[in-house]
C-alpha atoms as a PDB file:
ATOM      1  CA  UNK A   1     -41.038  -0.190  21.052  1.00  0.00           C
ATOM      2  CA  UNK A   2     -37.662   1.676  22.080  1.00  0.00           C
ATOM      3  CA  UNK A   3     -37.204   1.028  25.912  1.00  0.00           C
ATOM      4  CA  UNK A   4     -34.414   3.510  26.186  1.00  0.00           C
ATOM      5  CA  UNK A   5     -36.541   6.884  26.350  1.00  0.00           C
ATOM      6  CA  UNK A   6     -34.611   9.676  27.129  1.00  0.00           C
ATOM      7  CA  UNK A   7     -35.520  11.614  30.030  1.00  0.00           C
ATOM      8  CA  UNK A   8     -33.803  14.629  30.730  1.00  0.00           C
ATOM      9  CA  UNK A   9     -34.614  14.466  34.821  1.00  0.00           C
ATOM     10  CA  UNK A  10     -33.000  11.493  35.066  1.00  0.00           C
ATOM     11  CA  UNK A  11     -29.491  13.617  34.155  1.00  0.00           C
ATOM     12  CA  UNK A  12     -30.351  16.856  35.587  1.00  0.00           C
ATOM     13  CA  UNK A  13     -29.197  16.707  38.657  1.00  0.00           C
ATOM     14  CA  UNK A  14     -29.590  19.132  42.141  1.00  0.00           C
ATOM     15  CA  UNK A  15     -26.039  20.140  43.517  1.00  0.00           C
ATOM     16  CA  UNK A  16     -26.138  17.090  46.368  1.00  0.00           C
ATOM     17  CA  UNK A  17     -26.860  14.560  43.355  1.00  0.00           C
ATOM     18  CA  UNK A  18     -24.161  15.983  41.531  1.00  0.00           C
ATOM     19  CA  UNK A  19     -21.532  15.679  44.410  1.00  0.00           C
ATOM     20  CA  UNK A  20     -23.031  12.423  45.084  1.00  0.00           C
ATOM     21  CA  UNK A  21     -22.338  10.912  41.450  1.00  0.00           C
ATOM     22  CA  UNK A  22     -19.032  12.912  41.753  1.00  0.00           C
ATOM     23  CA  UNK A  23     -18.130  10.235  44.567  1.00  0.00           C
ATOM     24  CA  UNK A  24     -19.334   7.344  42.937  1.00  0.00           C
ATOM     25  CA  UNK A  25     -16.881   8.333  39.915  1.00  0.00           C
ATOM     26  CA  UNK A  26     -13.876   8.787  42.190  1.00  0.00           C
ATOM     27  CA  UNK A  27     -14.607   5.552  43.862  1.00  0.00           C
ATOM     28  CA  UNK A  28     -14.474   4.135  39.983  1.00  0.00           C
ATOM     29  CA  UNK A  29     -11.240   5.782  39.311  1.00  0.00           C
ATOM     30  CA  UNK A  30     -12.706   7.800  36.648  1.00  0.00           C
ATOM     31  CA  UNK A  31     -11.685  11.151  35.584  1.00  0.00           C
ATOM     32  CA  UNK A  32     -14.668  14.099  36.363  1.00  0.00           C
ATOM     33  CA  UNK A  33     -14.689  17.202  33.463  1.00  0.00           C
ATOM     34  CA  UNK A  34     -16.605  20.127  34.423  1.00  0.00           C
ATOM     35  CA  UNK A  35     -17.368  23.377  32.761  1.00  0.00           C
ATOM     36  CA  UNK A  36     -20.188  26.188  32.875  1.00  0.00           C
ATOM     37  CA  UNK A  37     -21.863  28.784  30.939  1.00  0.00           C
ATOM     38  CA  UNK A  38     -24.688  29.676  29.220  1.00  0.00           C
ATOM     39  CA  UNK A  39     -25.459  27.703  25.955  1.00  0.00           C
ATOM     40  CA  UNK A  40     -28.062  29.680  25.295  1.00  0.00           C
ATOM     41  CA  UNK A  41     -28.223  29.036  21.542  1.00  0.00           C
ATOM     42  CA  UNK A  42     -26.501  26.407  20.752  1.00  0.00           C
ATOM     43  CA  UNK A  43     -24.074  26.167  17.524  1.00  0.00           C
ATOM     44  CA  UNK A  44     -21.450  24.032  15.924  1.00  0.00           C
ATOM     45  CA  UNK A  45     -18.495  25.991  18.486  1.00  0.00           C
ATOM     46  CA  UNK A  46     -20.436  25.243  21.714  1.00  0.00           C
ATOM     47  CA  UNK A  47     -20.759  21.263  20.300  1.00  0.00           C
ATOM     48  CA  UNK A  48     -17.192  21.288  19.043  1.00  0.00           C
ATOM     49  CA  UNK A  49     -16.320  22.461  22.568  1.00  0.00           C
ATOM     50  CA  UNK A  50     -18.362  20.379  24.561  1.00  0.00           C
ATOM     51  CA  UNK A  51     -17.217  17.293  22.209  1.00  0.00           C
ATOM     52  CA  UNK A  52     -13.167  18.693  23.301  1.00  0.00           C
ATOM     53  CA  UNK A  53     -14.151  18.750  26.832  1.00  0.00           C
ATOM     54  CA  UNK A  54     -15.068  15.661  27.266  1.00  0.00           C
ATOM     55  CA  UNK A  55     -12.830  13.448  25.435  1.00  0.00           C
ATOM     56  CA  UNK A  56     -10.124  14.525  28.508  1.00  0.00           C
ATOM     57  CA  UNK A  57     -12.098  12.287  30.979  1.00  0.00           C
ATOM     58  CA  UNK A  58     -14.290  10.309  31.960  1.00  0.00           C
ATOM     59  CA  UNK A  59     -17.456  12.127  31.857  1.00  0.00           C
ATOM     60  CA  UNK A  60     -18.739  15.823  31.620  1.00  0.00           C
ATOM     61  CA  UNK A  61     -20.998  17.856  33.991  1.00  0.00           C
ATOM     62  CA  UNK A  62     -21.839  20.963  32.742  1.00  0.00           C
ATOM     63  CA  UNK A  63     -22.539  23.695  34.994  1.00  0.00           C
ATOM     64  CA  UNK A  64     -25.690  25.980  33.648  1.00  0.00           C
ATOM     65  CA  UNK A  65     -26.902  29.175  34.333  1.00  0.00           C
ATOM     66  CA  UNK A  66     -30.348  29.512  35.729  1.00  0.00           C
ATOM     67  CA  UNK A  67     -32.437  32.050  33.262  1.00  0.00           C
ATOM     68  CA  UNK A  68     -31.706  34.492  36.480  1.00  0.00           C
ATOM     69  CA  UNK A  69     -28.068  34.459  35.846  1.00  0.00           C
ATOM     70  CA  UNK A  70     -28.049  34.896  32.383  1.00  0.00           C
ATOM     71  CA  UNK A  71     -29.995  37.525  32.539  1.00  0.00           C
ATOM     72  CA  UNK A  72     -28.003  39.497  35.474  1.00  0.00           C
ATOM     73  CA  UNK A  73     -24.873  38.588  32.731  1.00  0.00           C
ATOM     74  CA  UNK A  74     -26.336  38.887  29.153  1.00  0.00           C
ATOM     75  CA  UNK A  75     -28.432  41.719  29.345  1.00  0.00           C
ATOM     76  CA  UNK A  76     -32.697  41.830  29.888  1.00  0.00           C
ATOM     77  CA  UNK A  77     -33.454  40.244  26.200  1.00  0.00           C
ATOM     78  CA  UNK A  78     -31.619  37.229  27.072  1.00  0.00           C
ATOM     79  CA  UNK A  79     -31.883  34.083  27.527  1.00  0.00           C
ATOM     80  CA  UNK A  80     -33.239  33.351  24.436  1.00  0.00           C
ATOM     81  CA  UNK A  81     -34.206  29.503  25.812  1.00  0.00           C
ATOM     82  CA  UNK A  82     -35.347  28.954  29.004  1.00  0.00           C
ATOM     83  CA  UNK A  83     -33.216  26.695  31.466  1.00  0.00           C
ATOM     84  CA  UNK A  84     -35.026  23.961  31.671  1.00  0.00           C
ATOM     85  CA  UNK A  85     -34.789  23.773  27.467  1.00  0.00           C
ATOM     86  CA  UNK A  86     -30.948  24.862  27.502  1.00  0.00           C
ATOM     87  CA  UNK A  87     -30.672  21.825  30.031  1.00  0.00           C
ATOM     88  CA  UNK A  88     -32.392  19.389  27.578  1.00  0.00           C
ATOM     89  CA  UNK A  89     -30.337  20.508  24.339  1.00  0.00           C
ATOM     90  CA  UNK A  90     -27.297  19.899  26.167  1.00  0.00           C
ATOM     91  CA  UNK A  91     -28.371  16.396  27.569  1.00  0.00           C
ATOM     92  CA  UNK A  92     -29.479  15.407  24.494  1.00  0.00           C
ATOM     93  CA  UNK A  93     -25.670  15.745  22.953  1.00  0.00           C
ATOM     94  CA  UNK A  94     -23.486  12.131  23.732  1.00  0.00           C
ATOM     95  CA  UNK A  95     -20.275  14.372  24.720  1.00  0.00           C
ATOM     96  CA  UNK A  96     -22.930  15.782  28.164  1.00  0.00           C
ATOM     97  CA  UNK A  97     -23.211  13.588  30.807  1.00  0.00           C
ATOM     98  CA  UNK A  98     -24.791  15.668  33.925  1.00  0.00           C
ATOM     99  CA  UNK A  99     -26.578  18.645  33.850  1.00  0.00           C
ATOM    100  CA  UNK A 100     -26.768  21.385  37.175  1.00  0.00           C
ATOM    101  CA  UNK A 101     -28.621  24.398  36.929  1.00  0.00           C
ATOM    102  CA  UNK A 102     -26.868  27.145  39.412  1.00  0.00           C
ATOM    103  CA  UNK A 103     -27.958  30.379  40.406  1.00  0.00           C
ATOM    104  CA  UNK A 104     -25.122  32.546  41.046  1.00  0.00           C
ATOM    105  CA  UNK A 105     -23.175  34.850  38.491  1.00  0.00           C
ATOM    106  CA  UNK A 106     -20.061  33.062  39.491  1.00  0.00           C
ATOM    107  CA  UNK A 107     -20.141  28.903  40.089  1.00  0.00           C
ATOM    108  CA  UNK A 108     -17.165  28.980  42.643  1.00  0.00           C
ATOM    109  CA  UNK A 109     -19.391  27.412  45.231  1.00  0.00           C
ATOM    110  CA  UNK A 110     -20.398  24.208  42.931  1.00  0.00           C
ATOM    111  CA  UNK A 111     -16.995  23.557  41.802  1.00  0.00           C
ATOM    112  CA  UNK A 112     -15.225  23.814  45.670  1.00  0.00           C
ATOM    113  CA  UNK A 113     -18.207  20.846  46.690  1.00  0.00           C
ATOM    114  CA  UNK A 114     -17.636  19.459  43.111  1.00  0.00           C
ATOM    115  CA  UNK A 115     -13.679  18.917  42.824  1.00  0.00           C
ATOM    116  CA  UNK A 116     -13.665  18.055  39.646  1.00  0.00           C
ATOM    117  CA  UNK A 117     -10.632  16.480  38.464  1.00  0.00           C
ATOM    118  CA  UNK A 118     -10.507  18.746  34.876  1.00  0.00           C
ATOM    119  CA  UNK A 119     -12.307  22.295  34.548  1.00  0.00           C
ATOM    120  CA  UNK A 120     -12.344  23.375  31.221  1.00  0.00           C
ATOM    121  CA  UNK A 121     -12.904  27.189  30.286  1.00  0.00           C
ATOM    122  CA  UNK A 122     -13.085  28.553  26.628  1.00  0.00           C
ATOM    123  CA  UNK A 123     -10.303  30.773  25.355  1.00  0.00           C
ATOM    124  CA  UNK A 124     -11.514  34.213  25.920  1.00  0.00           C
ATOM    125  CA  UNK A 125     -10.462  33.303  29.688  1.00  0.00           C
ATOM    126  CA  UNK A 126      -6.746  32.845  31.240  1.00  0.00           C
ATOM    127  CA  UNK A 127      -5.658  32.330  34.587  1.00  0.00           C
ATOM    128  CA  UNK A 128      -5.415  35.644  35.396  1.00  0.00           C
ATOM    129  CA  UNK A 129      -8.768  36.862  33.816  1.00  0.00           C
ATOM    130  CA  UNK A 130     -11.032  33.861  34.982  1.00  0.00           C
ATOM    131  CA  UNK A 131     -13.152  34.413  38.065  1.00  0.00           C
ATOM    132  CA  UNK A 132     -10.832  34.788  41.084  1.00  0.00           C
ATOM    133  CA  UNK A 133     -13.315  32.239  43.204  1.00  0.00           C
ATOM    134  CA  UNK A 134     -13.671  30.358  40.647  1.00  0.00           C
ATOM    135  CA  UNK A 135      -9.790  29.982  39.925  1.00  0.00           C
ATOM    136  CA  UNK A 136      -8.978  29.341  43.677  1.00  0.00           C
ATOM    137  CA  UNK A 137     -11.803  26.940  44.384  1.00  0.00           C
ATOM    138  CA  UNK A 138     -10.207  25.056  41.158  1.00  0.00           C
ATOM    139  CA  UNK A 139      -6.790  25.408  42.562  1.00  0.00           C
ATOM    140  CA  UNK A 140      -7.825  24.304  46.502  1.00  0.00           C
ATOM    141  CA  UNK A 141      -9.706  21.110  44.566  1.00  0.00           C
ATOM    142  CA  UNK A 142      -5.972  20.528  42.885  1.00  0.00           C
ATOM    143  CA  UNK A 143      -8.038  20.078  39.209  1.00  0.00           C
ATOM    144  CA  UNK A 144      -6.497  21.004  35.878  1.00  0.00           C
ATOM    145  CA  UNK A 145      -7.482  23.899  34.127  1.00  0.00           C
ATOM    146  CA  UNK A 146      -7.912  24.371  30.366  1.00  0.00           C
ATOM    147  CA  UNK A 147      -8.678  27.003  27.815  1.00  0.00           C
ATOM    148  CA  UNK A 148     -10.329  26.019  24.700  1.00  0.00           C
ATOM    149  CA  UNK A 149     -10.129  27.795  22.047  1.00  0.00           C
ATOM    150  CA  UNK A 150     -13.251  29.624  20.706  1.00  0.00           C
ATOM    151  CA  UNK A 151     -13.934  28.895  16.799  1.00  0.00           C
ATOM    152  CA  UNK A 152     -13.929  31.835  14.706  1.00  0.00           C
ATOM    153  CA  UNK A 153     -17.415  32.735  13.343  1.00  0.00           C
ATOM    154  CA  UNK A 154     -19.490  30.826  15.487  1.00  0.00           C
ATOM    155  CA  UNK A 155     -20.948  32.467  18.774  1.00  0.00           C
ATOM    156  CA  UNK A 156     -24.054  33.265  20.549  1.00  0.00           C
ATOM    157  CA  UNK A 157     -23.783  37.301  20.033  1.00  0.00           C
ATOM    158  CA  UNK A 158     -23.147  36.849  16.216  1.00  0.00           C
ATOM    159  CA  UNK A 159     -25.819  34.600  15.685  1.00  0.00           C
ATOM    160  CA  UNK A 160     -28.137  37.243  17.603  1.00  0.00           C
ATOM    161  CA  UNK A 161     -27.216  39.918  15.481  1.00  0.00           C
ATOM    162  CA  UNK A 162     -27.327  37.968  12.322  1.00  0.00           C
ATOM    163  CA  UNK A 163     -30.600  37.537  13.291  1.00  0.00           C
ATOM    164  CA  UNK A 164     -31.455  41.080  13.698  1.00  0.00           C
ATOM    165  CA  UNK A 165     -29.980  42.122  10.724  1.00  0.00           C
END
C-alpha cells in the first residue's frame, strides 16, 4: 500500500499559510517563484510554462483565480473547471508547489504580503502593459520580473473554439 497519497489540501493553501511557508523559505535561503492566472484548461503551453517557471527557484506558488474572477475576466461561459479542480490539476504537476485561490481581478494584494523573490508573467504582458498594482507591489517587494513566452498554437481560447467548431 502507497503511503504517499496525494492530497491536494495539504498544498492549497489560504493567503496567511502561504505568507507563512513564504517565511519558512526565506529563513532556508531558498528562492520563492510566483505567478497567477487562470489555467482553466490546461495544455502542453501552460505545463511548458509552469515547468520554465519553476526551474528559476526554489519552488512555485501559483496564484489562481477563484471561478468569480474568471468569470468577471473570461466572459459568463467560463470557467470551464471549477477552482477547486483547476487547483488539483495544477498540484498534481511536479513543477507546482503551492496553490492560493484569490478573489480579485488583479492579485496585487497577495503578491505585496507574498514578496516573492521571482514573478513570472507570460509574454503577452511587458512592464508597461502588466497590471499597474501588480507591477508596483512587485517592484516595492524588490522581486524579478519575467515574461515567458507563449507557445504558438497552444492556448485556452483556441482550444475552446476548436471545440466548437
Amino acid at each position: 500500500m502507497n503511503d504517499n497519497k496525494f492530497d491536494v489540501k495539504d498544498n492549497l493553501l489560504t493567503l496567511d499559510e502561504a505568507i507563512e511557508w513564504r517565511r519558512k523559505l526565506r529563513g532556508e535561503n531558498k528562492k520563492l517563484v510566483v505567478s497567477n492566472g487562470c489555467f482553466d484548461l490546461l495544455h502542453r503551453g501552460h505545463a511548458e510554462y509552469l515547468n520554465e517557471s519553476r526551474s528559476l527557484g526554489d519552488a512555485l506558488l501559483i496564484l489562481l483565480n477563484s471561478d468569480e474572477s474568471v468569470n468577471f475576466l473570461k466572459g459568463e461561459n467560463r470557467p470551464i473547471n471549477d477552482e477547486l479542480s483547476r487547483a488539483y490539476l495544477l498540484l498534481s504537476l511536479r513543477a507546482v508547489d503551492r496553490v492560493v485561490i484569490f478573489d480579485g481581478s488583479t492579485c496585487h494584494d497577495e503578491l505585496a504580503k507574498i514578496q516573492p523573490d521571482i514573478y513570472v508573467k507570460g509574454g503577452d504582458y511587458t512592464l508597461d502593459t502588466m497590471n499597474p498594482l501588480e507591477r508596483t507591489a512587485l517592484m516595492d517587494a524588490g522581486s524579478i520580473i519575467y515574461f515567458k513566452p507563449f507557445i504558438k498554437g497552444y492556448s485556452t481560447t483556441s482550444i475552446i473554439e476548436k471545440m466548437q467548431k
